[in-house]
Protein backbone atom coordinates (compact mmCIF):
# COMPACT_ATOMS: atom_id res chain seq x y z
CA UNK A 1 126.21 78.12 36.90
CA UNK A 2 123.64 80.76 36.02
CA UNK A 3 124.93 83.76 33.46
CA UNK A 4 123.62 86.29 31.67
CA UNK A 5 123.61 87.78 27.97
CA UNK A 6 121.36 90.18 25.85
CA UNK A 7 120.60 88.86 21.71
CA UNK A 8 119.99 91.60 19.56
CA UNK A 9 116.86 91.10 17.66
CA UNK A 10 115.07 91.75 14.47
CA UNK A 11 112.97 94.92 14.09
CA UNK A 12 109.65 93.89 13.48
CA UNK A 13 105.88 94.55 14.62
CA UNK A 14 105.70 92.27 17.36
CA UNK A 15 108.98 92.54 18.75
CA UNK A 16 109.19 96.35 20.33
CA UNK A 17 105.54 95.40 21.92
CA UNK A 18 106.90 92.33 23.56
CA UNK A 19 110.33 93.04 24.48
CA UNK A 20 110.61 97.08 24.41
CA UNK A 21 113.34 99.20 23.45
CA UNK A 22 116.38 99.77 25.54
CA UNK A 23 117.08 103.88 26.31
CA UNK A 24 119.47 106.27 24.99
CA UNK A 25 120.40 109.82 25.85
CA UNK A 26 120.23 110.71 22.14
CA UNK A 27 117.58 111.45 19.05
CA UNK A 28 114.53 109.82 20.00
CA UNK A 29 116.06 108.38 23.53
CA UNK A 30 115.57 105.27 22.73
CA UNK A 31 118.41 102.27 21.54
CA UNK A 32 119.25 101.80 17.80
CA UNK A 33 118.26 97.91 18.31
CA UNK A 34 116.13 95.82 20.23
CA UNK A 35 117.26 93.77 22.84
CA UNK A 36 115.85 90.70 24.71
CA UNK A 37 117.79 89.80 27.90
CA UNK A 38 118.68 85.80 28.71
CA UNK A 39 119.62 84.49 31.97
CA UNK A 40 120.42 80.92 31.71
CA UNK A 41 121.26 77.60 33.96
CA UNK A 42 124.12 76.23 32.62
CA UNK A 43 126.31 73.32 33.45
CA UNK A 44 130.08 74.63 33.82
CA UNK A 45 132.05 71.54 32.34
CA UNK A 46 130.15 71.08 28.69
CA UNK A 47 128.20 74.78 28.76
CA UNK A 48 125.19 72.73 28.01
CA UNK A 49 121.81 75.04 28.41
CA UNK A 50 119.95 73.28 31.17
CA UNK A 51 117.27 76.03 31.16
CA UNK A 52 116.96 79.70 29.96
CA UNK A 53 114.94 82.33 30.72
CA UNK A 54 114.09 84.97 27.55
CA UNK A 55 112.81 88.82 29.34
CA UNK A 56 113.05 92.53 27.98
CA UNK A 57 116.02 93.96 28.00
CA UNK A 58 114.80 96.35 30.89
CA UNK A 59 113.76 93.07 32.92
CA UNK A 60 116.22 92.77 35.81
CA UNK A 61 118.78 89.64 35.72
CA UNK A 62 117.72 88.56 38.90
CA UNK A 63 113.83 88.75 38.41
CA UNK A 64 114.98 86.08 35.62
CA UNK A 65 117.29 83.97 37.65
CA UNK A 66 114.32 83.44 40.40
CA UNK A 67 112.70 81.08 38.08
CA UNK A 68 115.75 78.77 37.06
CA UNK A 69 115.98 78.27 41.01
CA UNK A 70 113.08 75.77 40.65
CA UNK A 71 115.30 73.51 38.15
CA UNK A 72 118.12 73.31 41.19
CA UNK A 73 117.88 69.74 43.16
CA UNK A 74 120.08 68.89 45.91
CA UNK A 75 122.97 66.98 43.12
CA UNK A 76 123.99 70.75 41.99
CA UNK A 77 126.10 73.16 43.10
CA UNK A 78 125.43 76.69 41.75
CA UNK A 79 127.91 79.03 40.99
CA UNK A 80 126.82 82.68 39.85
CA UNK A 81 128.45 85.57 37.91
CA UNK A 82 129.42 88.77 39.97
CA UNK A 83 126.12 90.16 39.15
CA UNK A 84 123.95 87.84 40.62
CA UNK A 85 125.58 88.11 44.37
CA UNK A 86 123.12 89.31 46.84
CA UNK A 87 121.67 88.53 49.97
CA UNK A 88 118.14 88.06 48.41
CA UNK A 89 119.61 85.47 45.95
């Protein structure tokens, strides 16, 4: 199955350049903590990670699931969270 979660992560120097701040209608408009957004491969019986892809928070789920496509061979069936249904996918 392919899923999706978002890891807060630690302020540092590197991290806002790489993975950006998430917005906010208040103060400064932007989110109290950074974010990085995962979209993962996962087999549904042990939950084991078959392959992940790590983006910005503001990077799309799908744009991420694109890639784990290539990891699919004709022995697995996919199943997909309600976000990832779409004629495209």
């Amino acid at each position: 199955m392919i899923d999706r979660t978002v890891f807060d992560l630690p302020d540092t120097k590197t991290n806002p350049a790489h993975f950006g701040r998430t917005e906010s209608s208040r103060g400064e408009m932007q989110g109290a903590f950074l974010q990085a957004r995962v979209v993962a491969l996962v087999e549904s019986g042990t939950h084991t990670i078959i392959a992940a892809e790590i983006g910005a928070s503001s990077t799309g789920e799908t744009t991420l699931a694109y890639s784990l496509f290539k990891k699919l061979n004709n022995e697995l069936r996919l199943l997909v969270d309600q976000g990832f249904s779409s004629y495209h996918l």
